[in-house]
Protein backbone atom coordinates (compact mmCIF):
# COMPACT_ATOMS: atom_id res chain seq x y z
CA UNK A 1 7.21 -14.65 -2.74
CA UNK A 2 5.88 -13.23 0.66
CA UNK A 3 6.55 -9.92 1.24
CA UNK A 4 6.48 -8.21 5.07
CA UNK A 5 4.30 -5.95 6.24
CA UNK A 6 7.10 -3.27 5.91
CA UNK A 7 7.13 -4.18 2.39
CA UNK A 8 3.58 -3.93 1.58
CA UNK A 9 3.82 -0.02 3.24
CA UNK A 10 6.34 0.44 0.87
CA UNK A 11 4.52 -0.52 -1.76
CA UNK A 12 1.28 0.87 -1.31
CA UNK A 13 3.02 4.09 -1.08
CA UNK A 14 5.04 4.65 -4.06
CA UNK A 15 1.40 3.20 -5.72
CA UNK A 16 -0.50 5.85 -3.61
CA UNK A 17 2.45 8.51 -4.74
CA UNK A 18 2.35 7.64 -8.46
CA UNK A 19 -1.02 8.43 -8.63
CA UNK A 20 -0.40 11.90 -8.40
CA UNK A 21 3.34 12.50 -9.94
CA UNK A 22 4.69 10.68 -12.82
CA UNK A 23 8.23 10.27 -11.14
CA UNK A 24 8.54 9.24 -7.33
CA UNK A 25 11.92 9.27 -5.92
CA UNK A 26 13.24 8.07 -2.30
CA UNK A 27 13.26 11.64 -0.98
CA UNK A 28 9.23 11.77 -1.76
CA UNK A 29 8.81 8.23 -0.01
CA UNK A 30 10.57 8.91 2.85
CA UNK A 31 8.76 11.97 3.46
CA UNK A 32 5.52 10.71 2.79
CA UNK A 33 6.20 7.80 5.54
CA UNK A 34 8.12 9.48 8.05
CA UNK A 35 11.05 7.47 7.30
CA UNK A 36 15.00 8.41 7.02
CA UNK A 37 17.03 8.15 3.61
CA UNK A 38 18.76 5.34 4.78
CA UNK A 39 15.33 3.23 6.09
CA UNK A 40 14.16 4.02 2.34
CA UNK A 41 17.66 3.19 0.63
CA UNK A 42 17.28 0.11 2.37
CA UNK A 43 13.32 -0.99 1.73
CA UNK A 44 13.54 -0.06 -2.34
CA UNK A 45 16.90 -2.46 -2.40
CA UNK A 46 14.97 -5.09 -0.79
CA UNK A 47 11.97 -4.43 -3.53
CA UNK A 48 14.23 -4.05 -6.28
CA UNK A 49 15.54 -7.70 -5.27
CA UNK A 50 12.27 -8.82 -5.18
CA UNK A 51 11.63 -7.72 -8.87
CA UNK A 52 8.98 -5.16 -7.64
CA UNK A 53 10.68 -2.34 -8.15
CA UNK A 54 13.00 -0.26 -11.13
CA UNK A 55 15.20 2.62 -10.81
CA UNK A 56 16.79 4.40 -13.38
CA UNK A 57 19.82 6.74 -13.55
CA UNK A 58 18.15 9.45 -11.80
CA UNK A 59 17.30 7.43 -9.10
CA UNK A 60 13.27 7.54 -10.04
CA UNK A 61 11.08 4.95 -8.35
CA UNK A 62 8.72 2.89 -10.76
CA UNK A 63 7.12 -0.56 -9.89
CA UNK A 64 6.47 -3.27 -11.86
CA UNK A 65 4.25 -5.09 -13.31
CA UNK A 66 4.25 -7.98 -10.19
CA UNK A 67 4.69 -4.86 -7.81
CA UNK A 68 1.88 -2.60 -9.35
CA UNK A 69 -0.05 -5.94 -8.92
CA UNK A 70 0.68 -5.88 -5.42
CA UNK A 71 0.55 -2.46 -4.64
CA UNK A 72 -2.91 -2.05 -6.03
CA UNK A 73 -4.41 -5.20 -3.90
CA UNK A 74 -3.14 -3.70 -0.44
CA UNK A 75 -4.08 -0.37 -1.43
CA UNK A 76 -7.92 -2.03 -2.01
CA UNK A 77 -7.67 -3.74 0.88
CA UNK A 78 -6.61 -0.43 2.83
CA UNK A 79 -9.74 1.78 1.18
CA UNK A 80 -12.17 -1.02 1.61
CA UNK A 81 -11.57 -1.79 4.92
CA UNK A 82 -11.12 2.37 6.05
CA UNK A 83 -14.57 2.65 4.23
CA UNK A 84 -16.22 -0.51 5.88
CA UNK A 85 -14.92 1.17 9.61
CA UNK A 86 -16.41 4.23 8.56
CA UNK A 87 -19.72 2.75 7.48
CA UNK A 88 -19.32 0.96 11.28
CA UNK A 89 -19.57 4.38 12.97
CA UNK A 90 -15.54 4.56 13.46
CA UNK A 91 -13.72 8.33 12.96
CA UNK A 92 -11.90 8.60 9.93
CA UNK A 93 -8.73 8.79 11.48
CA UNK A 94 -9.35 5.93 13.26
CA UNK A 95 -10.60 3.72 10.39
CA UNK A 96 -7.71 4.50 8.41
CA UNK A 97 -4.71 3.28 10.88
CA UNK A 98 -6.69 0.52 11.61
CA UNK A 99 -7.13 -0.60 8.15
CA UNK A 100 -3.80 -0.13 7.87
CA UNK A 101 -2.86 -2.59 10.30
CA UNK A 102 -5.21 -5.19 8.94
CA UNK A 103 -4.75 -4.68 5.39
CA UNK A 104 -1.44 -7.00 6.05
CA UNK A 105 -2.42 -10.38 7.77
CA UNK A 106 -6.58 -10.51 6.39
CA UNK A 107 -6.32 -13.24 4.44
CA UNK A 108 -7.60 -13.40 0.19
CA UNK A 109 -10.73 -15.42 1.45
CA UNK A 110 -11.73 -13.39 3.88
CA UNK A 111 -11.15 -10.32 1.99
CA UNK A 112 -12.53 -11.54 -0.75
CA UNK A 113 -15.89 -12.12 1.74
CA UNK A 114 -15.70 -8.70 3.66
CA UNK A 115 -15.70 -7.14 -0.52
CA UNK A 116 -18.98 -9.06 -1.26
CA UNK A 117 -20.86 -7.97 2.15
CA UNK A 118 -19.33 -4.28 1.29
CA UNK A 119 -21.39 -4.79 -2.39
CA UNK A 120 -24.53 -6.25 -0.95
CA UNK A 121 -25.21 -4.48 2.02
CA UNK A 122 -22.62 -1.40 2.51
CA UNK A 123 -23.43 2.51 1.97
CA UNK A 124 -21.53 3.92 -0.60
């Protein structure tokens, strides 16, 4: 199953926000992401469909197993990649929207390349 890029945000955020709190609802996502109730409403339906989210009664976010999968392997790919930009010279602001924006269309063989360079030659 391919998932957008919209998706993967998704994603990646209720990972990055269940890190931190044991229950993420809507409310938190959309805040987190700058997004309305009903952009949110909308993106968790989609995941739920997609078997990559659960919701219970109180309308708390959890992913599953496929989308805790997923969410941790963009969320590597986004603090690789920020690190790697950093390491390059670039702002930290910077490196992070732009490894944002890559973290979606890299593809697994040449992430899987940039993560061995990172080991063998990067600063830590």
């Amino acid at each position: 199953m391919t998932i957008h890029e919209s998706g993967e945000m998704y994603l990646e955020t209720i990972y990055v926000l269940s890190q931190n709190n044991s229950a993420v609802r809507g409310i938190d996502v959309g805040s987190y992401m700058g997004f309305s109730k009903p952009s949110v409403s909308r993106a968790i339906g989609l995941l739920k469909k997609n078997g990559l989210v659960v919701t219970d009664a109180s309308g708390y976010i959890k992913l599953t197993e496929e989308g805790e999968e997923k969410a941790k392997r963009i969320y590597e790919r986004h603090t690789l990649l920020t690190q790697l930009f950093i390491n390059l010279g670039v702002d930290e602001e910077t490196a992070a929207e732009d490894a944002c924006r890559i973290e979606h269309y890299l593809s697994d063989k040449t992430f899987e390349a940039i993560k061995a360079h990172v080991r063998a030659y990067g600063k830590k």
